[in-house]
C-alpha atoms as a PDB file:
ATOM      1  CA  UNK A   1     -58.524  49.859 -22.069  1.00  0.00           C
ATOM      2  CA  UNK A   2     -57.865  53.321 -20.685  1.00  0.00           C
ATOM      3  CA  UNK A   3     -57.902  53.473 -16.450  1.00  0.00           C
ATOM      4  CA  UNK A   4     -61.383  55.929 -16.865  1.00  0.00           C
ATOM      5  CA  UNK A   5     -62.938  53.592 -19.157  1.00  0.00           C
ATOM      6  CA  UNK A   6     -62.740  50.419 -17.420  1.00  0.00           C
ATOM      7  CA  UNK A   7     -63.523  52.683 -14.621  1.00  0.00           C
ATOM      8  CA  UNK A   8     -67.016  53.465 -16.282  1.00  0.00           C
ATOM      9  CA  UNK A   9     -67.498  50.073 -17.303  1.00  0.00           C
ATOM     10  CA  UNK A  10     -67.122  48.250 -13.917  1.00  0.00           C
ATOM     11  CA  UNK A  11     -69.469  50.752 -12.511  1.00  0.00           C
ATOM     12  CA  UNK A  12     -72.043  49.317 -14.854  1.00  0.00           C
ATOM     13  CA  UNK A  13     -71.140  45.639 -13.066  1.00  0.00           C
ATOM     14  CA  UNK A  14     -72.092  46.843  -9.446  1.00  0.00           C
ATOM     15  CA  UNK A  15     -75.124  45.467  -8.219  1.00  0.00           C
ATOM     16  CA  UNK A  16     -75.790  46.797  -5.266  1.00  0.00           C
ATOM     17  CA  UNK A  17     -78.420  45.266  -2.807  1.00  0.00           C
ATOM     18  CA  UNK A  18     -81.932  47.554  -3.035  1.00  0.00           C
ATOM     19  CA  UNK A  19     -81.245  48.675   0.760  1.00  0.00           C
ATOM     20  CA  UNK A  20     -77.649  49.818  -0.121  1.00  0.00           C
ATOM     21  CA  UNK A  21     -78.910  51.862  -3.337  1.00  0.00           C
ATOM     22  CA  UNK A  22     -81.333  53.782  -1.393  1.00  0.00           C
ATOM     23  CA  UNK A  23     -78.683  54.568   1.028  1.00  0.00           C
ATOM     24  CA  UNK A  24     -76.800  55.965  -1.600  1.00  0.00           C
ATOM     25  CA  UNK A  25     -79.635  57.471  -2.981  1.00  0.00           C
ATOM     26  CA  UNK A  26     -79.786  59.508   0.601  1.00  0.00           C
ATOM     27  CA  UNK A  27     -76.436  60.411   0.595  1.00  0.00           C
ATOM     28  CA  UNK A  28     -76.262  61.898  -2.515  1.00  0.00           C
ATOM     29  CA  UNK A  29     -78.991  64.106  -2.711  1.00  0.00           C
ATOM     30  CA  UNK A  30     -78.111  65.712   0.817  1.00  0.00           C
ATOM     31  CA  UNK A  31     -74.396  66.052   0.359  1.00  0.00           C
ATOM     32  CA  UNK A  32     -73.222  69.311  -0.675  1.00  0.00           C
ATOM     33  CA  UNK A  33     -69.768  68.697  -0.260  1.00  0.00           C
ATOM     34  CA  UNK A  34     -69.716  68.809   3.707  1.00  0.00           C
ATOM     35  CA  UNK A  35     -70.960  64.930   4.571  1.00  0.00           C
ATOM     36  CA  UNK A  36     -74.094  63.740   6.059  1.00  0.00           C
ATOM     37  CA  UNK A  37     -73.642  63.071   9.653  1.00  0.00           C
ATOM     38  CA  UNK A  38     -75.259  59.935  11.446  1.00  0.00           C
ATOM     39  CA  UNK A  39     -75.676  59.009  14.791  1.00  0.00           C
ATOM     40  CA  UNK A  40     -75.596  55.447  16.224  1.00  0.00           C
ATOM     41  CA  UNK A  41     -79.151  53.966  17.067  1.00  0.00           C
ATOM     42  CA  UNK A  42     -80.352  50.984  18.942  1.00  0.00           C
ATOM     43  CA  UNK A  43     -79.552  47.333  17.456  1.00  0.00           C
ATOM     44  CA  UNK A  44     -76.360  48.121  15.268  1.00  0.00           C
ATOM     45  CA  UNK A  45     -77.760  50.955  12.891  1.00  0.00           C
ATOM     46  CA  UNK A  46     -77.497  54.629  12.405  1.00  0.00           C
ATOM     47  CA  UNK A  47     -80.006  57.211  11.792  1.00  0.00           C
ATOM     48  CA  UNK A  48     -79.481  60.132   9.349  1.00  0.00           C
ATOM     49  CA  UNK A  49     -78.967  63.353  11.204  1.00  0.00           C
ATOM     50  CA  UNK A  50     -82.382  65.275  10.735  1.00  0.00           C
ATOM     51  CA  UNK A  51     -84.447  62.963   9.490  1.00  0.00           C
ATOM     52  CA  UNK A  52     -86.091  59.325  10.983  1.00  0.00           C
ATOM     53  CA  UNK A  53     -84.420  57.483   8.244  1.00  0.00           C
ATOM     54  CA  UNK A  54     -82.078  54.501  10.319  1.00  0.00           C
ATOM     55  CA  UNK A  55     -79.867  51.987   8.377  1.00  0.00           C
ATOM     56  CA  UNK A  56     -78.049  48.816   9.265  1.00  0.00           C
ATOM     57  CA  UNK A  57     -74.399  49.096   9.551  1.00  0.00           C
ATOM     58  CA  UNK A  58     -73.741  46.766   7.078  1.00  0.00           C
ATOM     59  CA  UNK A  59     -75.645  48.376   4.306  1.00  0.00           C
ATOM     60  CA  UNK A  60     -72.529  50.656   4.329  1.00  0.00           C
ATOM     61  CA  UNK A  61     -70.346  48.088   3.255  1.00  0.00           C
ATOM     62  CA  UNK A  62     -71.500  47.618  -0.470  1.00  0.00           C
ATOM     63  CA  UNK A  63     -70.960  51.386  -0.786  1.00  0.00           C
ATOM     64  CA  UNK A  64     -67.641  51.526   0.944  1.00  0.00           C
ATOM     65  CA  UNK A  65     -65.960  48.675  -1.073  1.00  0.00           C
ATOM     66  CA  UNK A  66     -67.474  49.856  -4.311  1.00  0.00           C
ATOM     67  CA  UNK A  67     -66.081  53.515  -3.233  1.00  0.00           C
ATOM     68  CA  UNK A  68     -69.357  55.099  -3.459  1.00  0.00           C
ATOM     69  CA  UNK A  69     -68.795  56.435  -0.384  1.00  0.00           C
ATOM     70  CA  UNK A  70     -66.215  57.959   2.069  1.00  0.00           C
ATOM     71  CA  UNK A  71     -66.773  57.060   5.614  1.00  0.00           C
ATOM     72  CA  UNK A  72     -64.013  58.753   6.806  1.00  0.00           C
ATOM     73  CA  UNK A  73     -62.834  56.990  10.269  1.00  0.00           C
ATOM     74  CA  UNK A  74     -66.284  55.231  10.105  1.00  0.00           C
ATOM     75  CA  UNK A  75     -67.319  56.357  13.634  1.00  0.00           C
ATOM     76  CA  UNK A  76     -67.772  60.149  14.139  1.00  0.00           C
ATOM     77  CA  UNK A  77     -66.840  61.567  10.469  1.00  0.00           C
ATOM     78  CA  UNK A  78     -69.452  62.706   7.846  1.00  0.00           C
ATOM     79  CA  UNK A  79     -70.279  60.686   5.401  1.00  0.00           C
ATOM     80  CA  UNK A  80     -69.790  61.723   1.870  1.00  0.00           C
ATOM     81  CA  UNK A  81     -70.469  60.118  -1.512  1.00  0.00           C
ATOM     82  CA  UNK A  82     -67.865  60.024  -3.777  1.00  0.00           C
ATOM     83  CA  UNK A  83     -67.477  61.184  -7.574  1.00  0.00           C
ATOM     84  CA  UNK A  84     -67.964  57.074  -8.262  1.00  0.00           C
ATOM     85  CA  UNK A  85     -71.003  57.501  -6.342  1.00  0.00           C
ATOM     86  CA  UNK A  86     -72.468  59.716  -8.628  1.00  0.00           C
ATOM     87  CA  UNK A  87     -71.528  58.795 -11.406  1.00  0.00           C
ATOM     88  CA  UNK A  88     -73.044  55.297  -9.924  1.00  0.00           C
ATOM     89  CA  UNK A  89     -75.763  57.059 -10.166  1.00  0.00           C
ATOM     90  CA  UNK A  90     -76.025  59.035 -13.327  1.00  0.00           C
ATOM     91  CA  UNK A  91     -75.325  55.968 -15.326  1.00  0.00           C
ATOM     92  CA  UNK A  92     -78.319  54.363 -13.307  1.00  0.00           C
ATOM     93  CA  UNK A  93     -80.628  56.942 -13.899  1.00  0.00           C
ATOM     94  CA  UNK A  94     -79.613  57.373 -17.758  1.00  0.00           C
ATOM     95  CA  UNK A  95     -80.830  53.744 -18.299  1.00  0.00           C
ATOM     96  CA  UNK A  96     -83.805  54.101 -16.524  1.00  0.00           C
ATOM     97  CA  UNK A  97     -84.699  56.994 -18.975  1.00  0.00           C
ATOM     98  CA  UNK A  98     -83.366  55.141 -22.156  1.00  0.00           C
END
């Protein structure tokens, strides 16, 4: 099996945890190639920069192993989803449709 299509294929094992997939969700639709910025917030989570949505720190964690996303030094860098990430994404959304 080629590198790209086992890459395709384990995307289609990740199950991610509902909180972690709207996370991703997030990401995605307001990256444009510059990184969402979050701030930290009371009781170990971050909110989205311009918005009232807050997270838990360790919903990041799913995405960050699965390389969904790039935190960057995890602390004061934007974060950015990844071309994994979308395609994550894509493949989830083209089986919803199917």
């Amino acid at each position: 099996m080629t590198h790209s299509a086992w890459a395709r294929s384990e995307q289609r094992t990740v199950s991610l945890p509902p909180a972690a997939l709207r996370l991703l969700r997030e990401i995605a639709q307001r990256d444009t190639g510059a990184g969402v910025a979050f701030s930290s917030a009371p009781y170990g989570r971050w909110q989205m920069d311009g918005t009232a949505y807050k997270v838990n720190d360790r919903t990041f964690h799913p995405l960050d192993a699965a390389d969904f996303i790039d935190i960057g030094n995890g602390r004061t860098d934007r974060v950015k989803v990844t071309a994994a990430g979308r395609a994550y994404l894509a493949t989830l959304d083209g089986e919803g449709s199917a």
